[in-house]
C-alpha atoms as a PDB file:
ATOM      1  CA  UNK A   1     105.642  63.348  94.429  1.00  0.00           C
ATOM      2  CA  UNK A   2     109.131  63.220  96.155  1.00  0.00           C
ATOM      3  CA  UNK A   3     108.288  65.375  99.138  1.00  0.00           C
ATOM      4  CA  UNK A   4     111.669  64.714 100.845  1.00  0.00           C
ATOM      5  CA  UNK A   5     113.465  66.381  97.434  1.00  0.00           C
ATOM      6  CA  UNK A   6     111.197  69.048  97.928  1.00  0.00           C
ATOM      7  CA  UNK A   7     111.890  69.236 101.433  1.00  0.00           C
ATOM      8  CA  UNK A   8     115.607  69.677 101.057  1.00  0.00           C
ATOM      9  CA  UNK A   9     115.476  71.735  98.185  1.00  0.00           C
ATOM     10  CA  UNK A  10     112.949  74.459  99.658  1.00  0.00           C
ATOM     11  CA  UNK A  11     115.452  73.817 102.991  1.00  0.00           C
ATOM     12  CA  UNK A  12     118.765  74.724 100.494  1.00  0.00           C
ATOM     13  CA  UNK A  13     116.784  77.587  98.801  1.00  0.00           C
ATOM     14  CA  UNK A  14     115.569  79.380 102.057  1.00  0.00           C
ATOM     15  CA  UNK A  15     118.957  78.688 104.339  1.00  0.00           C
ATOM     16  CA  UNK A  16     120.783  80.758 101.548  1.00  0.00           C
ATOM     17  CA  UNK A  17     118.604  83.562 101.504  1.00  0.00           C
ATOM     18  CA  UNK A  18     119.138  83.936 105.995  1.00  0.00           C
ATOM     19  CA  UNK A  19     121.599  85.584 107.573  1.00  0.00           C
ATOM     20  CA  UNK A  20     124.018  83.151 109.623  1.00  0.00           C
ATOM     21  CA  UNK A  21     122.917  84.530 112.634  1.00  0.00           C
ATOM     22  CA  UNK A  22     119.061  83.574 112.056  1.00  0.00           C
ATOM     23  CA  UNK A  23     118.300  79.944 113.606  1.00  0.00           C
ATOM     24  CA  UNK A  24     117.486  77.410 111.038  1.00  0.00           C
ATOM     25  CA  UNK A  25     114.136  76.926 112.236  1.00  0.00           C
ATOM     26  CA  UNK A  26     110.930  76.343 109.455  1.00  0.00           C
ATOM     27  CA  UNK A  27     109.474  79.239 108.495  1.00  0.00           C
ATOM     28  CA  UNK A  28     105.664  78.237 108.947  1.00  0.00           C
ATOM     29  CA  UNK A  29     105.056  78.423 105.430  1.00  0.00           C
ATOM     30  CA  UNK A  30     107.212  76.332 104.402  1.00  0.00           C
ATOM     31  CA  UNK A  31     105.989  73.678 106.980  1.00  0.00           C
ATOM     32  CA  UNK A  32     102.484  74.366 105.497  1.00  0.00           C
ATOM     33  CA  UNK A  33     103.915  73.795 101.781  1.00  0.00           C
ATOM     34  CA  UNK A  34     105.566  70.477 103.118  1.00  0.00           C
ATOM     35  CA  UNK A  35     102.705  69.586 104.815  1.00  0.00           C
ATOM     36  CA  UNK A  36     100.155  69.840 101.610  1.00  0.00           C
ATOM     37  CA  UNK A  37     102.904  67.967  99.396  1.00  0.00           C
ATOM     38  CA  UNK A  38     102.965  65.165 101.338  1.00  0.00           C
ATOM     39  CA  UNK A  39      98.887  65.267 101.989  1.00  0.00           C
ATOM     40  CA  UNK A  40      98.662  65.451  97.994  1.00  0.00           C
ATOM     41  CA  UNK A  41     100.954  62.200  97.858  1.00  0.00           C
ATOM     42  CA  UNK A  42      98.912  60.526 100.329  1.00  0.00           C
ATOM     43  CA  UNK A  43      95.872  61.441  98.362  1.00  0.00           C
ATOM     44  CA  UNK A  44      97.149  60.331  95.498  1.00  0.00           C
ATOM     45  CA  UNK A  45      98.610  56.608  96.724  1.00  0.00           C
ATOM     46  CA  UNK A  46      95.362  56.173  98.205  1.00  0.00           C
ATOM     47  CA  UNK A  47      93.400  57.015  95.387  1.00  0.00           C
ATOM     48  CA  UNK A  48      95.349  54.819  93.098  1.00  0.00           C
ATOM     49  CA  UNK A  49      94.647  51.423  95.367  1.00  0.00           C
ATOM     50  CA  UNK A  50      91.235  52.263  96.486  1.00  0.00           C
ATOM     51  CA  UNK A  51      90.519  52.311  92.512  1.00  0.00           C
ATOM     52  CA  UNK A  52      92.034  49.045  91.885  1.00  0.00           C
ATOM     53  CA  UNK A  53      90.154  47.599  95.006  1.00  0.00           C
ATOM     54  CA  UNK A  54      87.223  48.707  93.364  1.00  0.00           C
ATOM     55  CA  UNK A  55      87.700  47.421  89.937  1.00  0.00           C
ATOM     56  CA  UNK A  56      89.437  43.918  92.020  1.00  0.00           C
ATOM     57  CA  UNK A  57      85.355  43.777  93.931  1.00  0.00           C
ATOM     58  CA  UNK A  58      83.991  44.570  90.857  1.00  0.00           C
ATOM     59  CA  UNK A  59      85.301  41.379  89.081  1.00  0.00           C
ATOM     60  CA  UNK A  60      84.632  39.525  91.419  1.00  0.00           C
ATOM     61  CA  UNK A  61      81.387  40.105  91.915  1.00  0.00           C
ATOM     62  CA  UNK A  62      80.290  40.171  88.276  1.00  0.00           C
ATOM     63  CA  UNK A  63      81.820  36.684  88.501  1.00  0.00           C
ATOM     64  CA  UNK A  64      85.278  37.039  86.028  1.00  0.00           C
ATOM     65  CA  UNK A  65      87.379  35.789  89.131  1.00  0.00           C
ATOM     66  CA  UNK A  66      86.924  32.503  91.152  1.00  0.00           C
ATOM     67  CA  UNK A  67      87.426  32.516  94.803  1.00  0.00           C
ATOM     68  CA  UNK A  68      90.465  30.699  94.151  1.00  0.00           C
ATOM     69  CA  UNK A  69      91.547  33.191  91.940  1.00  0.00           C
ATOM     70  CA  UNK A  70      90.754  36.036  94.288  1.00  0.00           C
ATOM     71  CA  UNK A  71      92.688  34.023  96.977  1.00  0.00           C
ATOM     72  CA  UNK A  72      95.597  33.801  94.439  1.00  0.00           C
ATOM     73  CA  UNK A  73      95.526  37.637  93.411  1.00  0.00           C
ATOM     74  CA  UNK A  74      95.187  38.660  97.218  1.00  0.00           C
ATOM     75  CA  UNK A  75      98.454  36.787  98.314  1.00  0.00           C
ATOM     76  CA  UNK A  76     100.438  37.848  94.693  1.00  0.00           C
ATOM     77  CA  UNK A  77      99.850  41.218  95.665  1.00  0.00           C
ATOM     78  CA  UNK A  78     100.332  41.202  99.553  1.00  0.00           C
ATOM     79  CA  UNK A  79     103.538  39.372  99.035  1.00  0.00           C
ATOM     80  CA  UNK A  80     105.004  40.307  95.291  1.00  0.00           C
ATOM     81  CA  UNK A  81     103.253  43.111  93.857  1.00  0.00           C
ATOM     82  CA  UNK A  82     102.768  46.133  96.729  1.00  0.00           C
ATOM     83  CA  UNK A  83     106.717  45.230  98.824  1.00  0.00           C
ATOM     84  CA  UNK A  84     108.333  45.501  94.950  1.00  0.00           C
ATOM     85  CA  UNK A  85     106.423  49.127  94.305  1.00  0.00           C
ATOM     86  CA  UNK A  86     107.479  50.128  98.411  1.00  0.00           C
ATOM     87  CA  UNK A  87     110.687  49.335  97.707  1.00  0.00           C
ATOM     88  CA  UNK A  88     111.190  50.717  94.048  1.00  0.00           C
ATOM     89  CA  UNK A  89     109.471  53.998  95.570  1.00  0.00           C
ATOM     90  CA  UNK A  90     111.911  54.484  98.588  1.00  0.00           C
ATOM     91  CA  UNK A  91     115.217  53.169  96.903  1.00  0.00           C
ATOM     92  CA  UNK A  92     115.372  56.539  94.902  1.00  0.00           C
ATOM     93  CA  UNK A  93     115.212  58.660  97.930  1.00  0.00           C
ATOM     94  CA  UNK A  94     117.624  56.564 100.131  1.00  0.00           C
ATOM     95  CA  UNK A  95     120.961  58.231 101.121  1.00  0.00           C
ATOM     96  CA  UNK A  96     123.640  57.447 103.304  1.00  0.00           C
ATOM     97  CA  UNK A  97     122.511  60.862 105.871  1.00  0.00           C
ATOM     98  CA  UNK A  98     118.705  58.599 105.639  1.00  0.00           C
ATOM     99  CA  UNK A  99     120.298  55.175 106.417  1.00  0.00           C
ATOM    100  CA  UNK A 100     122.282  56.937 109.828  1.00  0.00           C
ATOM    101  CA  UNK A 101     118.932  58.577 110.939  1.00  0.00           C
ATOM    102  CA  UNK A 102     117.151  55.285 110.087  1.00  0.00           C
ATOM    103  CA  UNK A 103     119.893  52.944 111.959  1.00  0.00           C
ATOM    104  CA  UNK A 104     119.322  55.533 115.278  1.00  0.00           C
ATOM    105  CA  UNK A 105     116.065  55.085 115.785  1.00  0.00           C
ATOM    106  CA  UNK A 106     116.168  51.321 114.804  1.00  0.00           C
ATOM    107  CA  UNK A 107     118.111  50.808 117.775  1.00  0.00           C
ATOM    108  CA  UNK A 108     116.293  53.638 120.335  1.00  0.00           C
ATOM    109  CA  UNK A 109     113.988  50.510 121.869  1.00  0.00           C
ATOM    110  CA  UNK A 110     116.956  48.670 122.821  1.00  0.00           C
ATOM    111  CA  UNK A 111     118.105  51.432 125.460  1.00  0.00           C
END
């Protein structure tokens, strides 16, 4: 789910249906909309890995992976497998407005 698309598009479609004098405040709905998206997501991503865990413990106990081989599959996927799908998952949504934000608060705990 791409909940900051759907946060900017549900901000676009509601700031064009206000007046100019309205503040551009949330309406509460939409924060509750926002909120379950991203809940979903989270539900989701954490479904997804707590299934492979389980089919991971599952071979190993059943004895079709080594220790060694569990060793070897833990550090492939700490180091290769889960920074490739983080950063193939937040590439798409990077833009320049992100980077700015990001850079700010990178550098608040230097201050």
């Amino acid at each position: 789910a791409d909940w900051r698309g759907l946060a900017h598009e549900h901000k676009h479609k509601h700031k064009s249906a206000r007046s100019s004098t309205m503040e551009d405040s949330p309406e509460p709905q939409d924060l509750l909309d926002l909120a379950r998206t991203i809940a979903l997501a989270a539900g989701r991503s954490v479904g997804q890995a707590a299934v492979l865990t389980g089919a991971g413990v599952y071979m190993g106990r059943a004895g079709h992976i080594s220790k060694a081989g569990t060793r070897v599959l833990s550090v492939l996927s700490m180091r290769v497998t889960i920074p490739c799908m983080l950063f193939s998952r937040v590439v798409p949504q990077v833009s320049w407005e992100l980077l700015l934000e990001a850079l700010a608060m990178a550098l608040l705990p230097l201050f």
